[in-house]
Protein backbone atom coordinates (compact mmCIF):
# COMPACT_ATOMS: atom_id res chain seq x y z
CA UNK A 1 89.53 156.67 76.36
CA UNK A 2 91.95 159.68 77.31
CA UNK A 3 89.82 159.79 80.72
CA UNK A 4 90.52 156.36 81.82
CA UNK A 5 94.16 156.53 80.37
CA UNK A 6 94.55 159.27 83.07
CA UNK A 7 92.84 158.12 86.02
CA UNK A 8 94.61 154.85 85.52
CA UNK A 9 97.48 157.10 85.11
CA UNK A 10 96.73 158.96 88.75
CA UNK A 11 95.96 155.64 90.52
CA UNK A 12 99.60 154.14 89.26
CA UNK A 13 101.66 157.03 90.56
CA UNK A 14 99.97 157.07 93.79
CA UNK A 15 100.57 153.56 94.10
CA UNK A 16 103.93 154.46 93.40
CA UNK A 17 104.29 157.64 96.12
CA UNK A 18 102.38 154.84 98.33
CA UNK A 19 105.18 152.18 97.45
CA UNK A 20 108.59 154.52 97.96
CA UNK A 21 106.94 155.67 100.92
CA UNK A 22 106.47 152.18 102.36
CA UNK A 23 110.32 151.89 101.11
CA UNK A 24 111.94 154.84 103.25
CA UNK A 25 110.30 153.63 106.60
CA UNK A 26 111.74 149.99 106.01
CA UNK A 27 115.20 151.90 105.05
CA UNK A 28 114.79 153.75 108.34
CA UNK A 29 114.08 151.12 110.24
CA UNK A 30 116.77 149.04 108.81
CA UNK A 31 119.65 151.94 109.10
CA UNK A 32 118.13 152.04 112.78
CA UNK A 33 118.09 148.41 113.69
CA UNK A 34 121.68 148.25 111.89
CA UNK A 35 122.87 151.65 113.87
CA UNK A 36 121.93 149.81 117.35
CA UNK A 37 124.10 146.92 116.53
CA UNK A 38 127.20 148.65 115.68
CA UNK A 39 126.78 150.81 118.85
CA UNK A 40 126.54 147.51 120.93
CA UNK A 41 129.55 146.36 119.08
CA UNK A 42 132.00 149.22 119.11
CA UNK A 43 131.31 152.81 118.84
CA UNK A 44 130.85 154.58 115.75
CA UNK A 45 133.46 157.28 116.47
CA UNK A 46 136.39 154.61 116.61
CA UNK A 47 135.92 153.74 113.12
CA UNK A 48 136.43 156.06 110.16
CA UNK A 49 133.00 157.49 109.16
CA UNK A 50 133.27 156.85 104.60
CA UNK A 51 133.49 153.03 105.78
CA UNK A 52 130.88 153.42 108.32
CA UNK A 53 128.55 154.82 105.55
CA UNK A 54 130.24 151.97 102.79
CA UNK A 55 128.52 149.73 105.03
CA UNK A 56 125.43 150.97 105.34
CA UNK A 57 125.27 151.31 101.76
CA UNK A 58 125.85 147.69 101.39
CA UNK A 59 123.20 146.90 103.52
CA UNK A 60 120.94 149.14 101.17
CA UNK A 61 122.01 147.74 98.46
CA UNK A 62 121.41 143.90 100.07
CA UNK A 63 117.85 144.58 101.51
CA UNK A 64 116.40 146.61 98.38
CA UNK A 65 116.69 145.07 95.31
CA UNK A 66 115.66 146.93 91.90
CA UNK A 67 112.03 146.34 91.52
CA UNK A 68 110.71 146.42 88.09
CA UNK A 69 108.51 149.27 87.12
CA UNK A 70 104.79 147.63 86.09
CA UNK A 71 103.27 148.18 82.47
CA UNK A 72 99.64 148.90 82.06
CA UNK A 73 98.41 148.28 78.60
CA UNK A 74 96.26 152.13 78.68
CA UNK A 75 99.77 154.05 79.67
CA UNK A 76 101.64 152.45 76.17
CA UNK A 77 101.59 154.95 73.45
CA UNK A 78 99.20 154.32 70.29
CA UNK A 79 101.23 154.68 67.46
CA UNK A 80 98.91 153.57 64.98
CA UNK A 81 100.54 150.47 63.78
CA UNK A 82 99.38 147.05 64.58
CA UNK A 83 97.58 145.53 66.93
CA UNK A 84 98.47 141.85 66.93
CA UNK A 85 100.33 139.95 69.68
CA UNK A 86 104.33 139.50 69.03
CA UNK A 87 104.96 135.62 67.79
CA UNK A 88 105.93 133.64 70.46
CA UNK A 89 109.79 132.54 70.57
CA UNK A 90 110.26 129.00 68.46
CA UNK A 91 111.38 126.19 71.22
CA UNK A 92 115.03 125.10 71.29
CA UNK A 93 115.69 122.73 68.64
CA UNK A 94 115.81 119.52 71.45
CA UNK A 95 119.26 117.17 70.26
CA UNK A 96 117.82 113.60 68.57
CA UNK A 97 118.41 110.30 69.72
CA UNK A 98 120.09 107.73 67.55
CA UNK A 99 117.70 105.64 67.01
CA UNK A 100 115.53 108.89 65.96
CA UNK A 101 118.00 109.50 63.46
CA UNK A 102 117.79 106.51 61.63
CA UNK A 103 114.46 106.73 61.13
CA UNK A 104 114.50 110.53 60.20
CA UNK A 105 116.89 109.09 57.60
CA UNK A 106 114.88 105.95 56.05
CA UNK A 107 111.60 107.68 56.32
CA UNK A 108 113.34 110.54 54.04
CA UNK A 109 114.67 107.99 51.83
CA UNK A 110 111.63 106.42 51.21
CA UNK A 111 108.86 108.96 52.48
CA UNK A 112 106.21 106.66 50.31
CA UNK A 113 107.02 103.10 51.24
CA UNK A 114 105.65 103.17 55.12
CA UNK A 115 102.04 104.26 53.15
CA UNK A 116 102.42 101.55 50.50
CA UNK A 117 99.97 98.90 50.73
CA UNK A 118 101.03 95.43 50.24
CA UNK A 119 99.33 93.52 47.39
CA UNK A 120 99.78 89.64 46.42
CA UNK A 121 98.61 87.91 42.99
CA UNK A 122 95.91 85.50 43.05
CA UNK A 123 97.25 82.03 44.33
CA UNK A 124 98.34 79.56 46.83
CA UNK A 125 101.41 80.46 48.49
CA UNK A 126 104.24 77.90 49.11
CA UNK A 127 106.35 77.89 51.61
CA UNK A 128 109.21 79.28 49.81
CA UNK A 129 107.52 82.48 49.33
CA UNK A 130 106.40 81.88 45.02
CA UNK A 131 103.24 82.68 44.28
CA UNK A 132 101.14 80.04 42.03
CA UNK A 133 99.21 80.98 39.52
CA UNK A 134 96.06 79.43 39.30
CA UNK A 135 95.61 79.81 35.72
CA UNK A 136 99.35 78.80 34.02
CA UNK A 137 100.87 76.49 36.80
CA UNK A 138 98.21 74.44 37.58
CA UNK A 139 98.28 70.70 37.05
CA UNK A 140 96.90 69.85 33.58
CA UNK A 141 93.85 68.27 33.58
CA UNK A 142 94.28 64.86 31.48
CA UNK A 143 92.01 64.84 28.63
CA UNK A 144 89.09 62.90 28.39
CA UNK A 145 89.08 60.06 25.95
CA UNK A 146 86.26 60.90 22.83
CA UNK A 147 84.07 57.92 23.25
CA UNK A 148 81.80 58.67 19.37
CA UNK A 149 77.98 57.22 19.66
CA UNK A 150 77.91 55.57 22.52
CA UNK A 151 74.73 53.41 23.80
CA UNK A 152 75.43 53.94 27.83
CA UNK A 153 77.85 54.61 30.76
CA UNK A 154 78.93 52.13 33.76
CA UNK A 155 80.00 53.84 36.62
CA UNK A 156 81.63 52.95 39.72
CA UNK A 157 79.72 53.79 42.99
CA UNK A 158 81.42 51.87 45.59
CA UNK A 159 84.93 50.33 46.47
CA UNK A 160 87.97 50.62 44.57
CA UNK A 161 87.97 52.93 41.81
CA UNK A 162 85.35 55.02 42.56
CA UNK A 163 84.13 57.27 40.69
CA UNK A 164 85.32 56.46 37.33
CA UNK A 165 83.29 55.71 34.38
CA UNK A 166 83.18 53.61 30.53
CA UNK A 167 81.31 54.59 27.85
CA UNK A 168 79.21 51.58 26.60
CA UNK A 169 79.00 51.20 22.70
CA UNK A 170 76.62 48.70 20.73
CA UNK A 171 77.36 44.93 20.73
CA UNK A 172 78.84 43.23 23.86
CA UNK A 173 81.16 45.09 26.26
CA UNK A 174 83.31 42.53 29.00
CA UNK A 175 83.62 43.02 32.35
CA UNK A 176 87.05 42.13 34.05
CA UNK A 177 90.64 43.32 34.86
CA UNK A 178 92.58 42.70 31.90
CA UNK A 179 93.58 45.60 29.82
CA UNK A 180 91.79 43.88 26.47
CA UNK A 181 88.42 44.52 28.29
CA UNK A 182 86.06 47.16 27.74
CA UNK A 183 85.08 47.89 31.23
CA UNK A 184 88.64 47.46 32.90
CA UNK A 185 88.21 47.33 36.30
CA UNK A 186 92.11 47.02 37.45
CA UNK A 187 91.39 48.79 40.77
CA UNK A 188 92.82 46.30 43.12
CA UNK A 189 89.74 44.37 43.50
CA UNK A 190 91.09 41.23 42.96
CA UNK A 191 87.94 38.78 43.01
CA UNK A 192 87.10 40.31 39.96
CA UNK A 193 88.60 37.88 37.13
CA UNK A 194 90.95 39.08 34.75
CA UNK A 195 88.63 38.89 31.81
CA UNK A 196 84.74 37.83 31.24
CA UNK A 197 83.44 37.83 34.61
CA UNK A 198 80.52 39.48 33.41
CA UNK A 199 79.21 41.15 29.58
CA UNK A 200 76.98 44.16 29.02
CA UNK A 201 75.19 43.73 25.79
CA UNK A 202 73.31 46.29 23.38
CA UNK A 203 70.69 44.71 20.94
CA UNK A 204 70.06 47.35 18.13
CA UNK A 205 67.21 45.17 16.92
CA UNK A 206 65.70 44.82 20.05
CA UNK A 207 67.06 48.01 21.71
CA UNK A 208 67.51 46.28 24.97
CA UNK A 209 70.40 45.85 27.28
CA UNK A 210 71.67 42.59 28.61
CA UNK A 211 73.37 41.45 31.18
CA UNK A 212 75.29 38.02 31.32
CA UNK A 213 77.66 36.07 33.71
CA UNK A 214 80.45 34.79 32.22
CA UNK A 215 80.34 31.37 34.19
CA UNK A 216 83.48 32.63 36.82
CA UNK A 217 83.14 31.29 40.36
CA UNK A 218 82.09 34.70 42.29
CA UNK A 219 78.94 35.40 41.89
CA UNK A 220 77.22 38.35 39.74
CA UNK A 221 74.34 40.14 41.55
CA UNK A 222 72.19 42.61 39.68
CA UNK A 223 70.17 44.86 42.42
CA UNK A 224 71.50 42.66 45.50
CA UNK A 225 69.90 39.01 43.16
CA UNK A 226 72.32 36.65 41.99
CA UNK A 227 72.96 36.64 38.63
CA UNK A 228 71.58 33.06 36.72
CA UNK A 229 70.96 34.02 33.31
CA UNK A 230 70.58 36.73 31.30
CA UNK A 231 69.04 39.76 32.62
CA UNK A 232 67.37 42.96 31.17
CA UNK A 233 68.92 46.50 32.50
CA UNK A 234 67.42 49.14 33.13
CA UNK A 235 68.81 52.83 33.93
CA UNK A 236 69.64 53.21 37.36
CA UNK A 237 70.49 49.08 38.03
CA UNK A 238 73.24 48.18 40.61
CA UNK A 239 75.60 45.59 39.44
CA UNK A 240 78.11 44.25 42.18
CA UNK A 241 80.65 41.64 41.65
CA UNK A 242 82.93 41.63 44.85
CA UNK A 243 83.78 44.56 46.36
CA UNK A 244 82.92 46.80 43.81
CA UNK A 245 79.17 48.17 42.59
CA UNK A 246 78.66 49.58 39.33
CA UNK A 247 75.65 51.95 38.02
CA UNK A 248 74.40 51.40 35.22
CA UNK A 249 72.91 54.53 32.72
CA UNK A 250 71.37 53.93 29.54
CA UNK A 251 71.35 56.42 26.49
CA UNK A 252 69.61 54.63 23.62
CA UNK A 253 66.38 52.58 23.90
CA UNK A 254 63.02 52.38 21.81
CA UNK A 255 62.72 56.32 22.01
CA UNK A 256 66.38 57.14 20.48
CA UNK A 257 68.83 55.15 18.36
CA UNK A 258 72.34 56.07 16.57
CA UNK A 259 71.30 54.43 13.85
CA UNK A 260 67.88 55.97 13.16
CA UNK A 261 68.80 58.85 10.88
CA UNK A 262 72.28 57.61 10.16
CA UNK A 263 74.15 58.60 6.53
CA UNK A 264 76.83 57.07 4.74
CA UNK A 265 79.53 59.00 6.63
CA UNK A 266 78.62 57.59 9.94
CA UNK A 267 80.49 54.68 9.29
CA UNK A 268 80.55 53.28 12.87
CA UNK A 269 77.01 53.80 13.26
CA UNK A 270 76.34 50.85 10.85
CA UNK A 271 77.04 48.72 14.12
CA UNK A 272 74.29 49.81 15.55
């Protein structure tokens, strides 16, 4: 290490001998080139000789500038301490927009809300912004009327009313739109009579279902038939009497019957 330290050494100072050398001939040449031109000019002797040499100092002084001496990394001196790089300076602190600013300032306000996920209850939103809850502000249901041993269900398949249904019970059940009917089929279809336009009737003796016209001028069909006299249903029969067509279901028949294994409390099964 000490042998390359001082050849590097050798090769910098004759680098620098090579350099000053190189300097003095441009001096000369310069004092010579300078010398001509004040001879051309005037003669030297006419002017006083400190200012003649003031100004060829200044011309020095113009045409050389200091030049900085070069550091090699083997000529620095090992002191032993450490090794690692000096930090490099911090950058100039750069001056903030205002618009920078205000954020700087909300975001330190509230440094969690810009990661805060949204969240939103379980609901259909209106437009006003409130949440509904599916489970407390939902339309209530209206309760479905307790209908105890019933025989059979008519239900409405076609025109108005659709979809709703009457529980049949034993004995005869009228067809019509008055509200003293059993199946009340106020729907709007008015060639349906107010009351008796047609009967459904349970036999518990024969356990059979009936059906009867009650003598009105539109006409009763059962399974696309006029209606004449009375008629046997079965489940799954079509009954339509204007613009309306009921199904018909049956529950009890020769296999089951409310009033086989009846007691003393079923007082409405007696009926049956």
């Amino acid at each position: 290490m000490k042998f390359i330290r001082d050849l590097l050494g050798k090769k910098r100072k004759e680098e620098g001998a090579r350099r000053a050398k190189g300097i003095e001939s441009l001096e000369q040449s310069y004092r010579e080139t300078i010398g001509s031109m004040v001879d051309d000019a005037a003669p030297l002797d006419a002017l006083p000789s400190d200012k003649a040499q003031v100004r060829v100092v200044s011309v020095d002084r113009a045409v050389t500038p200091p030049v900085a001496p070069a550091v090699n990394i083997w000529d620095m001196e090992d002191d032993g301490g450490s090794t690692e790089l000096p930090a490099p300076a911090a950058p100039a602190a750069q001056p903030l927009e205002p618009s920078q600013i205000i954020a700087s300032a909300a975001a330190a306000r509230s440094p969690a809300r810009s990661r805060r996920t949204k969240t939103r209850l379980i609901g259909f939103e209106k437009s006003d912004g409130d949440v509904v809850d599916l489970f407390n502000d939902a339309p209530k249901a209206a309760p479905t009327k307790n209908v105890k041993f019933p025989v059979g269900w008519i239900v409405v398949a076609e025109g108005p009313g659709r979809g709703a249904s009457f529980s049949l019970l034993a004995g005869m059940s009228q067809i019509g739109r008055g509200e003293d009917q059993a199946i009340q089929l106020d729907f709007g279809d008015n060639s349906i009579s107010r009351s008796n336009h047609a009967a459904i009737v349970y036999d518990p003796s024969s356990k059979e279902f009936l059906l009867g016209h009650g003598g009105k001028s539109n006409i009763v069909r059962l399974n696309d038939k006029p209606l004449i006299s009375n008629e046997t249903l079965k489940t799954g029969d079509v009954i339509r009497i204007g613009e309306t067509v009921l199904r018909f279901v049956a529950l009890c028949d020769k296999s089951f019957n409310w009033a086989e294994g009846s007691t003393g409390e079923d007082e409405d099964v007696a009926i049956a």
